[in-house]
Protein backbone atom coordinates (compact mmCIF):
# COMPACT_ATOMS: atom_id res chain seq x y z
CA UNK A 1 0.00 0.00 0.00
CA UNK A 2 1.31 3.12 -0.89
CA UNK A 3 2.59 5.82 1.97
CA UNK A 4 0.51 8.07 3.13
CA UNK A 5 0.16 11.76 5.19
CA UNK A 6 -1.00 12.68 8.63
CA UNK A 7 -3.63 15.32 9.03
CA UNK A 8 -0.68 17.32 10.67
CA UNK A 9 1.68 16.87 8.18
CA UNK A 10 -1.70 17.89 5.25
CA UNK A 11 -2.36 21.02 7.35
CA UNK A 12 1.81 22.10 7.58
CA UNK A 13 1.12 21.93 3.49
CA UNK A 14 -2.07 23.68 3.39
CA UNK A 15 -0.54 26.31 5.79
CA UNK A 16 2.62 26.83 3.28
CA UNK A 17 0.55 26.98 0.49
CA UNK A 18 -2.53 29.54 1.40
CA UNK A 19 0.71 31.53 3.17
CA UNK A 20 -0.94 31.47 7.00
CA UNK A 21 -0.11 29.78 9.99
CA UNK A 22 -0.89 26.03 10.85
CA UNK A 23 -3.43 27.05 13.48
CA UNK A 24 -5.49 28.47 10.83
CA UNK A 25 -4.60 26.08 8.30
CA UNK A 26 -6.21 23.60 10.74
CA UNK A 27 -9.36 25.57 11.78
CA UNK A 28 -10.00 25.27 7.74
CA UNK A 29 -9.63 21.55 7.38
CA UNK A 30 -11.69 20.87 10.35
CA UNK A 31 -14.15 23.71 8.81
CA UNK A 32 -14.39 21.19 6.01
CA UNK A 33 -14.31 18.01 6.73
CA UNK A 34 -16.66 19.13 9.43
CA UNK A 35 -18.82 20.76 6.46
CA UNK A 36 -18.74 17.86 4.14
CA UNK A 37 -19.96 15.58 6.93
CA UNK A 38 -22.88 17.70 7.71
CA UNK A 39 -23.92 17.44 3.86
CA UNK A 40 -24.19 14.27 3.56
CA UNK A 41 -25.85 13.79 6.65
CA UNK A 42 -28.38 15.88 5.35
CA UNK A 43 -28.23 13.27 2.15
CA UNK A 44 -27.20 15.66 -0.17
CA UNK A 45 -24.41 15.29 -2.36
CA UNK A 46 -21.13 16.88 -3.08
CA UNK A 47 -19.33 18.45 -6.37
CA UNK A 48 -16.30 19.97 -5.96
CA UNK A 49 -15.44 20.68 -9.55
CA UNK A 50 -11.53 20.09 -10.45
CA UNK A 51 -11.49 16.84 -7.68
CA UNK A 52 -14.66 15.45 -8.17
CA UNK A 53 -18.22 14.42 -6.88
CA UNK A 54 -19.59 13.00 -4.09
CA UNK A 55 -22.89 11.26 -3.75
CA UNK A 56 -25.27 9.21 -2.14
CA UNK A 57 -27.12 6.48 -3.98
CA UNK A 58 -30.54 5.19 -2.47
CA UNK A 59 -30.80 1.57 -2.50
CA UNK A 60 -34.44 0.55 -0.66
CA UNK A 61 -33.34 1.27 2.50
CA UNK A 62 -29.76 1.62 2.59
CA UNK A 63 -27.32 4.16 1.15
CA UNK A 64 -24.02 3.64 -0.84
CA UNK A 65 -21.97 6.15 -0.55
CA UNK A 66 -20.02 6.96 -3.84
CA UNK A 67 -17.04 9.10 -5.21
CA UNK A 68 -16.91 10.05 -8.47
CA UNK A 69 -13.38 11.69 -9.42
CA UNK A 70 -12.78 14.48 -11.76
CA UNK A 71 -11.21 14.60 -14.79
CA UNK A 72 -7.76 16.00 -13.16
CA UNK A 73 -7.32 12.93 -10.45
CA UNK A 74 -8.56 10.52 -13.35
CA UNK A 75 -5.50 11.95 -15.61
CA UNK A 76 -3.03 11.54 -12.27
CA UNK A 77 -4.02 7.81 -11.92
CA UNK A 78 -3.93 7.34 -15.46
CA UNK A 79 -7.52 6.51 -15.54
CA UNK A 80 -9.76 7.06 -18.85
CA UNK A 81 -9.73 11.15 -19.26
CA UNK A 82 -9.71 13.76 -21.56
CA UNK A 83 -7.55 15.86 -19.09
CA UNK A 84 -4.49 18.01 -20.90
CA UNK A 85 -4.11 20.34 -17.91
């Protein structure tokens, strides 16, 4: 399996890149993974265009949750895409 990052390590990145400090880098990764959950509670997808979409797909009862990646992360995997960026 390949390696992976920490949330800490993801927010030092996040921090670096939006120029602020980790504490705020952090607030806004909480403030959306904290966000996303709370959408899909509500059963309501998710498109976040240039990653992808989120979704929920009724089945009777149940619900799958599904990810549908964008055309950018299909290009990166090397997945079927039209993506020249």
């Amino acid at each position: 399996m390949p390696d992976r990052i920490e949330k800490k390590e993801f927010v030092r990145r996040v921090a670096a890149r939006m120029g602020t400090d980790e504490a705020q880098a952090g607030a806004w990764v909480d403030g959306i993974v904290e966000e996303m959950y709370a959408t899909f509670q509500s059963r309501h997808g998710l498109t976040l265009p240039g990653f992808g979409g989120f979704y929920l797909e009724r089945r009777g009862s149940r619900i799958a949750f599904k990810f549908n990646p964008g055309q950018r992360l299909r290009a990166l995997f090397g997945w079927s895409s039209t993506y020249r960026g």
